[in-house]
C-alpha atoms as a PDB file:
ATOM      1  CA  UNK A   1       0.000   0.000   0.000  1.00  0.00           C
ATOM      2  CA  UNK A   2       2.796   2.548   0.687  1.00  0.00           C
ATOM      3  CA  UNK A   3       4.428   2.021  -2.564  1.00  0.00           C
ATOM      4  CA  UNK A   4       1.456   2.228  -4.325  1.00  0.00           C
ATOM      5  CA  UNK A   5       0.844   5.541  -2.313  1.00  0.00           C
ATOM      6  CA  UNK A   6       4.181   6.517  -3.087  1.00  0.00           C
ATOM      7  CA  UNK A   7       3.648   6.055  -6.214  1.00  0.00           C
ATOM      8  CA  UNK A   8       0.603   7.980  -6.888  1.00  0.00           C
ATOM      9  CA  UNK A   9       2.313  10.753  -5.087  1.00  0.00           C
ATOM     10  CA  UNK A  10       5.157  10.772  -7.759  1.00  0.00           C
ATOM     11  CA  UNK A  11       2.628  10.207 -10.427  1.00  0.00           C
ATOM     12  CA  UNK A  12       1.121  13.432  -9.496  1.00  0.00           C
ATOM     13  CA  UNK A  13       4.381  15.342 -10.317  1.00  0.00           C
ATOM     14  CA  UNK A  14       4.753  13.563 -13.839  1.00  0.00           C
ATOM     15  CA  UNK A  15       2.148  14.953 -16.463  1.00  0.00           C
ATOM     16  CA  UNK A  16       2.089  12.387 -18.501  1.00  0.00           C
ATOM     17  CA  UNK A  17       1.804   9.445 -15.479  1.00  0.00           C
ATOM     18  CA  UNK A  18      -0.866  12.150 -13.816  1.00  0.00           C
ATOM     19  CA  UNK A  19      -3.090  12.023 -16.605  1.00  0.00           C
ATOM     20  CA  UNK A  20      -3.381   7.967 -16.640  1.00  0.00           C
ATOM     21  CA  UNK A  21      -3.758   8.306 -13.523  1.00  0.00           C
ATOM     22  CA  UNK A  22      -6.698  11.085 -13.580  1.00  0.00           C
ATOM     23  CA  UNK A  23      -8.167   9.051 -16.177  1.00  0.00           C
ATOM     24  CA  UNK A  24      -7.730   5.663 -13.995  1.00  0.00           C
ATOM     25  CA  UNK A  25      -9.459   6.636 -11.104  1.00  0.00           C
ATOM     26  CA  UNK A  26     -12.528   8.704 -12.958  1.00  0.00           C
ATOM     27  CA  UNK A  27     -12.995   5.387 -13.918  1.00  0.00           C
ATOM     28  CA  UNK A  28     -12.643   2.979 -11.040  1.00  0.00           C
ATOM     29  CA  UNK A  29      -9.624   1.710 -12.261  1.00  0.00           C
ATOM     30  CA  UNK A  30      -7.060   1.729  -9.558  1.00  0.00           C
ATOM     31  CA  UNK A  31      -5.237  -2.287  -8.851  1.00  0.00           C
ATOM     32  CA  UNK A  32      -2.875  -1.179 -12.269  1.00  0.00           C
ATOM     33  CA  UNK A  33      -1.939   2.694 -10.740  1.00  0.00           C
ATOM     34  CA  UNK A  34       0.743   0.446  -8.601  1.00  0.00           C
ATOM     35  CA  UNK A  35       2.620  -0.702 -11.749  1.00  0.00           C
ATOM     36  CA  UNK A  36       3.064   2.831 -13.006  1.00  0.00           C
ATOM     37  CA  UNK A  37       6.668   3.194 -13.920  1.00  0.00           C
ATOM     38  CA  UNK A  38       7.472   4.994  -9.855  1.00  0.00           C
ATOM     39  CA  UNK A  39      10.700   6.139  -8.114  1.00  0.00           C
ATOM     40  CA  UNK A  40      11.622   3.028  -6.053  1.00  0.00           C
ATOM     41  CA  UNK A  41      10.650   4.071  -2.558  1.00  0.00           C
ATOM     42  CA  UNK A  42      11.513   2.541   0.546  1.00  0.00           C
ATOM     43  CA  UNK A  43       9.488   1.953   3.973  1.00  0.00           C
ATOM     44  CA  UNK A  44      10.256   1.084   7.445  1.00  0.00           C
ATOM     45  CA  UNK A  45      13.875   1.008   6.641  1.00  0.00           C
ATOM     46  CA  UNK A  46      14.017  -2.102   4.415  1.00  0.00           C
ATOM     47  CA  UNK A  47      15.614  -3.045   1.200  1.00  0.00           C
ATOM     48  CA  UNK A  48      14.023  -5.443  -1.124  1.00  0.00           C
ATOM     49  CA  UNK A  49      16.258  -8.539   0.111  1.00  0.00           C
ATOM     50  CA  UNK A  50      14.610  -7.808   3.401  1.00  0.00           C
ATOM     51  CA  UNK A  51      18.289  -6.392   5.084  1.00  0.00           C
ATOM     52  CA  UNK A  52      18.739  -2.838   6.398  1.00  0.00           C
ATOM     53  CA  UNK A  53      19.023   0.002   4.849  1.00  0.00           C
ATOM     54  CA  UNK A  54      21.891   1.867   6.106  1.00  0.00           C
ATOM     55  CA  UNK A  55      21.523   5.435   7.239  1.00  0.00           C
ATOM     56  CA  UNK A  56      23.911   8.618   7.409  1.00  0.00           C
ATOM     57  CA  UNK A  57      23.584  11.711   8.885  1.00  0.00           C
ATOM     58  CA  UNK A  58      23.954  14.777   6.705  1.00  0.00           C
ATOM     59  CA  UNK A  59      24.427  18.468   8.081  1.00  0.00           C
ATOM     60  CA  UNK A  60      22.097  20.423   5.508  1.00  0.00           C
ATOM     61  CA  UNK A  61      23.923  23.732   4.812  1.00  0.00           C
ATOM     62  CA  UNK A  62      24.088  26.358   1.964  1.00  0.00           C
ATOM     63  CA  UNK A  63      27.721  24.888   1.053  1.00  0.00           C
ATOM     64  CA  UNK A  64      26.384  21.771   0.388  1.00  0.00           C
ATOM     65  CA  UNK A  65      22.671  22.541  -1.525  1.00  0.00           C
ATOM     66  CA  UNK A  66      24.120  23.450  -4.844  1.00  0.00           C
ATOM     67  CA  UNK A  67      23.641  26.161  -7.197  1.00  0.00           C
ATOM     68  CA  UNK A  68      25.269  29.578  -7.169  1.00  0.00           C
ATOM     69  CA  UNK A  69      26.478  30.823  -3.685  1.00  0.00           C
ATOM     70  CA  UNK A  70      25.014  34.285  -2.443  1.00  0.00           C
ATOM     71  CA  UNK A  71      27.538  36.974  -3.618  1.00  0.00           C
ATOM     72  CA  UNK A  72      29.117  38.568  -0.758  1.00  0.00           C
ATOM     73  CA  UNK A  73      26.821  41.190   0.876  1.00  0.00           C
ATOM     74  CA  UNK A  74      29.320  44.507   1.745  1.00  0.00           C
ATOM     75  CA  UNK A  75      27.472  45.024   4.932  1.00  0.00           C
ATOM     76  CA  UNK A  76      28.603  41.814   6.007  1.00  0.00           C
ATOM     77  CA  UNK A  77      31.728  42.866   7.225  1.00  0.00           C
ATOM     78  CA  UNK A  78      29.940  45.820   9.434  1.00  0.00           C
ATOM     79  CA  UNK A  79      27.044  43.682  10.836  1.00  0.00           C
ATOM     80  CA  UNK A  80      29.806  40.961  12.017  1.00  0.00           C
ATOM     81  CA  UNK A  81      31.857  43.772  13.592  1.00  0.00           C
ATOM     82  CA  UNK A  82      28.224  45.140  15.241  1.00  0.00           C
ATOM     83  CA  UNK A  83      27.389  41.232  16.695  1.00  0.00           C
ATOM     84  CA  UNK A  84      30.742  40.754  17.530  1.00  0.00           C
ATOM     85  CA  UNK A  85      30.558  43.741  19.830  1.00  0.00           C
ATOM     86  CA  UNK A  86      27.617  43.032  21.065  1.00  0.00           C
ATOM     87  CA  UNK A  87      28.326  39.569  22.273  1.00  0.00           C
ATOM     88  CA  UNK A  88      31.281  41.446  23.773  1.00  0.00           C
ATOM     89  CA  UNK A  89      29.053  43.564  25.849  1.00  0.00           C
ATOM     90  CA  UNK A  90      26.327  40.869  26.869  1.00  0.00           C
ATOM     91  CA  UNK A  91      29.697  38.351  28.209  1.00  0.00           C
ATOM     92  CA  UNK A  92      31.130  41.806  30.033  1.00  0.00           C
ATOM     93  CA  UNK A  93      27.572  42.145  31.522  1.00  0.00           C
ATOM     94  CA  UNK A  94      28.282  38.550  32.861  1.00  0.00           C
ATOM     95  CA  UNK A  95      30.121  36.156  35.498  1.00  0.00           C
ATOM     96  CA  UNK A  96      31.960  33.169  33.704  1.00  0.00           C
ATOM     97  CA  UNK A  97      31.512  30.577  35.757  1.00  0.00           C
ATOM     98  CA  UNK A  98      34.020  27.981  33.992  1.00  0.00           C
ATOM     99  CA  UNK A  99      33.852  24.819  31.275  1.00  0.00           C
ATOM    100  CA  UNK A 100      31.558  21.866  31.495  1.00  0.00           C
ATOM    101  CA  UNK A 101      33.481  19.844  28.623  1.00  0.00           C
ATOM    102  CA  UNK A 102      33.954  22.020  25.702  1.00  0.00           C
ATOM    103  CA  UNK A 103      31.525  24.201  26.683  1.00  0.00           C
ATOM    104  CA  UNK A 104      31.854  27.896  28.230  1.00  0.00           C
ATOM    105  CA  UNK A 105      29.052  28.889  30.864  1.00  0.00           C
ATOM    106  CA  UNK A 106      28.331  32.355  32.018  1.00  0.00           C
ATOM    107  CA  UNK A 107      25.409  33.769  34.619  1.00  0.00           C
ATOM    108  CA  UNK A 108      24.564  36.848  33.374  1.00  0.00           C
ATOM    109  CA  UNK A 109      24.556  39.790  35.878  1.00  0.00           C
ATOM    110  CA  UNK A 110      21.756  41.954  37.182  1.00  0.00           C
ATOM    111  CA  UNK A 111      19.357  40.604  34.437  1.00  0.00           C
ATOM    112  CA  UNK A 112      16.167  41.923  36.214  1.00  0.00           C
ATOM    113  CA  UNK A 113      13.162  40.059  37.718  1.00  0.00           C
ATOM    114  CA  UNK A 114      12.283  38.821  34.051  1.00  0.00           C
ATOM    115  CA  UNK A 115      14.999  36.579  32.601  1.00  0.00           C
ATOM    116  CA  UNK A 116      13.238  35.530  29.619  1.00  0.00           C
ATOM    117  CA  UNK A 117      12.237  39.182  28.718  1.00  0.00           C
ATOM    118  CA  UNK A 118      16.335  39.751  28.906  1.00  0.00           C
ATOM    119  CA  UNK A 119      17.481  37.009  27.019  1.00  0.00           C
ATOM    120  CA  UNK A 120      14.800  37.361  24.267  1.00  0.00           C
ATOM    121  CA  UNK A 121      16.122  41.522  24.369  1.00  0.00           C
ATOM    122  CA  UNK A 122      19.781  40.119  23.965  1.00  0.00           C
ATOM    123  CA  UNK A 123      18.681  37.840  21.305  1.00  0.00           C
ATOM    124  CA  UNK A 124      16.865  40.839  18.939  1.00  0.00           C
ATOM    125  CA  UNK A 125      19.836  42.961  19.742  1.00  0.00           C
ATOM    126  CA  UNK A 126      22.103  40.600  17.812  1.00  0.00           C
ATOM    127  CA  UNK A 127      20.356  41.463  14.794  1.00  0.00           C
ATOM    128  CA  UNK A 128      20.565  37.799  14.037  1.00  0.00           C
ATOM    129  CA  UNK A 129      19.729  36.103  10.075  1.00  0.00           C
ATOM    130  CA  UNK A 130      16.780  33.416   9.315  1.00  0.00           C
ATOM    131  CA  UNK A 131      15.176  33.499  12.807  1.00  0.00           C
ATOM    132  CA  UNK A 132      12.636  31.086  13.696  1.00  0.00           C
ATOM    133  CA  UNK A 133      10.425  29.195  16.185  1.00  0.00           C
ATOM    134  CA  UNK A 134      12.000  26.689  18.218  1.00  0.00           C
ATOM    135  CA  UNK A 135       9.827  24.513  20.245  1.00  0.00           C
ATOM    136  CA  UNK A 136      11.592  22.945  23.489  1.00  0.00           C
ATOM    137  CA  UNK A 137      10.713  21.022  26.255  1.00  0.00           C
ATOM    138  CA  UNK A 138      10.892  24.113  28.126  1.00  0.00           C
ATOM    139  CA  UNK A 139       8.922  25.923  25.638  1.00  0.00           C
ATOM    140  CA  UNK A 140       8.923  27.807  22.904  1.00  0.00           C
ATOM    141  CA  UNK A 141      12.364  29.614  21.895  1.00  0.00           C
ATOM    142  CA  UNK A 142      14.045  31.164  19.350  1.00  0.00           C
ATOM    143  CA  UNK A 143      16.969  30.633  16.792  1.00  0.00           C
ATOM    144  CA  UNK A 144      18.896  32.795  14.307  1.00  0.00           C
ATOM    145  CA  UNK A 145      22.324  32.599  12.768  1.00  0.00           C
ATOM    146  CA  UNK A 146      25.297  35.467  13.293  1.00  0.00           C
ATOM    147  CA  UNK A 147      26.413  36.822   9.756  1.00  0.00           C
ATOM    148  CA  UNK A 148      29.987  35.054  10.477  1.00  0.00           C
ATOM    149  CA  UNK A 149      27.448  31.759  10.454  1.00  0.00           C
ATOM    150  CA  UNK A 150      27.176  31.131  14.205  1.00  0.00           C
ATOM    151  CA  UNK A 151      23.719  29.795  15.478  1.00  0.00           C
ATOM    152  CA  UNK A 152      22.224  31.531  18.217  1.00  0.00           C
ATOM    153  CA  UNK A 153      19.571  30.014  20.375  1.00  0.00           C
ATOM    154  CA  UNK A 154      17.404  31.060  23.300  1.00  0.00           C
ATOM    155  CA  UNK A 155      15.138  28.911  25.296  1.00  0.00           C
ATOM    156  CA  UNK A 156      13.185  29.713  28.533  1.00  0.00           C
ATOM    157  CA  UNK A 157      14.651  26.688  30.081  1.00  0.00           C
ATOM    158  CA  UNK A 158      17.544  24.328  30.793  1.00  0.00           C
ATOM    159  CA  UNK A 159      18.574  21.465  32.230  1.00  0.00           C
ATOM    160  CA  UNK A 160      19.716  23.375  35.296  1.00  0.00           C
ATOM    161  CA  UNK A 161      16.201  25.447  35.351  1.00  0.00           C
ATOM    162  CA  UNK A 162      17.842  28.949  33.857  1.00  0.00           C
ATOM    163  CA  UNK A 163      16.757  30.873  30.704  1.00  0.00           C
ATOM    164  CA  UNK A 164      19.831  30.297  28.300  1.00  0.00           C
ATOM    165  CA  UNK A 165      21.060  32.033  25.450  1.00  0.00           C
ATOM    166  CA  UNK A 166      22.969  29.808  23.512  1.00  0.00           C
ATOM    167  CA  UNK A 167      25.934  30.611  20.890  1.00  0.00           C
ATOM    168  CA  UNK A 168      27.375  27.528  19.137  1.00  0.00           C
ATOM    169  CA  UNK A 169      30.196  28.105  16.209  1.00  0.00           C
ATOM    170  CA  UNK A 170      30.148  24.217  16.229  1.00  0.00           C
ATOM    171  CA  UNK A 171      29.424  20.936  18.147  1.00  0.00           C
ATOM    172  CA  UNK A 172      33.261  21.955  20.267  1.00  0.00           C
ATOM    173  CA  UNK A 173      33.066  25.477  20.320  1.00  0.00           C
ATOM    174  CA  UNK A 174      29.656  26.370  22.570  1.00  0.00           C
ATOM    175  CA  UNK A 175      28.602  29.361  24.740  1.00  0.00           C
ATOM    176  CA  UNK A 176      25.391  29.340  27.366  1.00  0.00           C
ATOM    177  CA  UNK A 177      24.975  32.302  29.319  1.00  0.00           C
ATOM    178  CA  UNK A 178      22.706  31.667  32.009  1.00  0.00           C
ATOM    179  CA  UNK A 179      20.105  34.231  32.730  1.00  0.00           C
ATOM    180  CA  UNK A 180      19.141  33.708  36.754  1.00  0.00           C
ATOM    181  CA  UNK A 181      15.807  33.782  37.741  1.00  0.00           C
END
């Protein structure tokens, strides 16, 4: 049933399979849709012989998505310069506590009786790229990406209880800053 589902899906993207199609079901017609010509498709993980399919991992990111690269932007240069800075200032505003593993914690200082409402104000000040939605199990936070390519995150929540905003330049190079309650 899947590949036959499959199948209809893919059907619907070829014009010429999408009109035998149309055709087949105005007219009840449906047991030969399934021996279309399809894209071989593949479900719960099996291959025909009945083994495994293996899977891999793959970090989507505009290097690897082909096509043309985005020229470089001019004001590039001047908005890194502007986050940079700003980072700066919100890790001046704050304690640094140490390393867990790779990982650099801060607590920031005097961040008010609101924490969220600071780290949310820290994240819009960053004038961050592509922000979006991020649903946690602490709620709903909020990512974006630096113009040097960075990801910045901030949730209302952490393992440790404390808002976080979170600046990761990879899965080794990490900064949380804690905002207290």
């Amino acid at each position: 049933m899947r590949a036959g589902i499959a199948g209809i899906r893919f059907c619907a993207l070829n014009p010429t399979c999408n009109k035998l199609a149309t055709e087949a079901i105005k007219l009840g017609i449906i047991g030969w849709l399934t021996t279309l010509p399809t894209v071989p498709t593949l479900s719960e993980n099996k291959i025909p012989d009945g083994g495994k399919c293996k899977t891999k991992d793959v970090e989507i990111s505009d290097a690897n998505i082909g096509g043309a690269p985005n020229p470089p932007d001019p004001d590039d240069d001047d908005l890194k310069d502007e986050q940079e800075q700003r980072i700066e200032e919100i890790l001046k505003g704050s304690n640094r506590l140490g390393k867990k593993g790779s990982t650099k914690l801060y607590e920031r200082i005097d961040s008010g009786k609101n924490s969220w409402e600071k780290a949310q104000k820290d994240f819009k000040s960053l004038k961050l790229r592509n922000t979006q939605s991020l649903p946690t199990k602490y709620g709903t936070g909020q990512r974006g990406n630096l113009a040097d390519g960075r990801t910045v995150v901030a949730r209302p929540g952490s393992s440790n209880g404390k808002v976080t905003l979170e600046i990761r330049a990879s899965k080794n190079n990490v900064t949380k800053i804690r905002y207290p309650n």
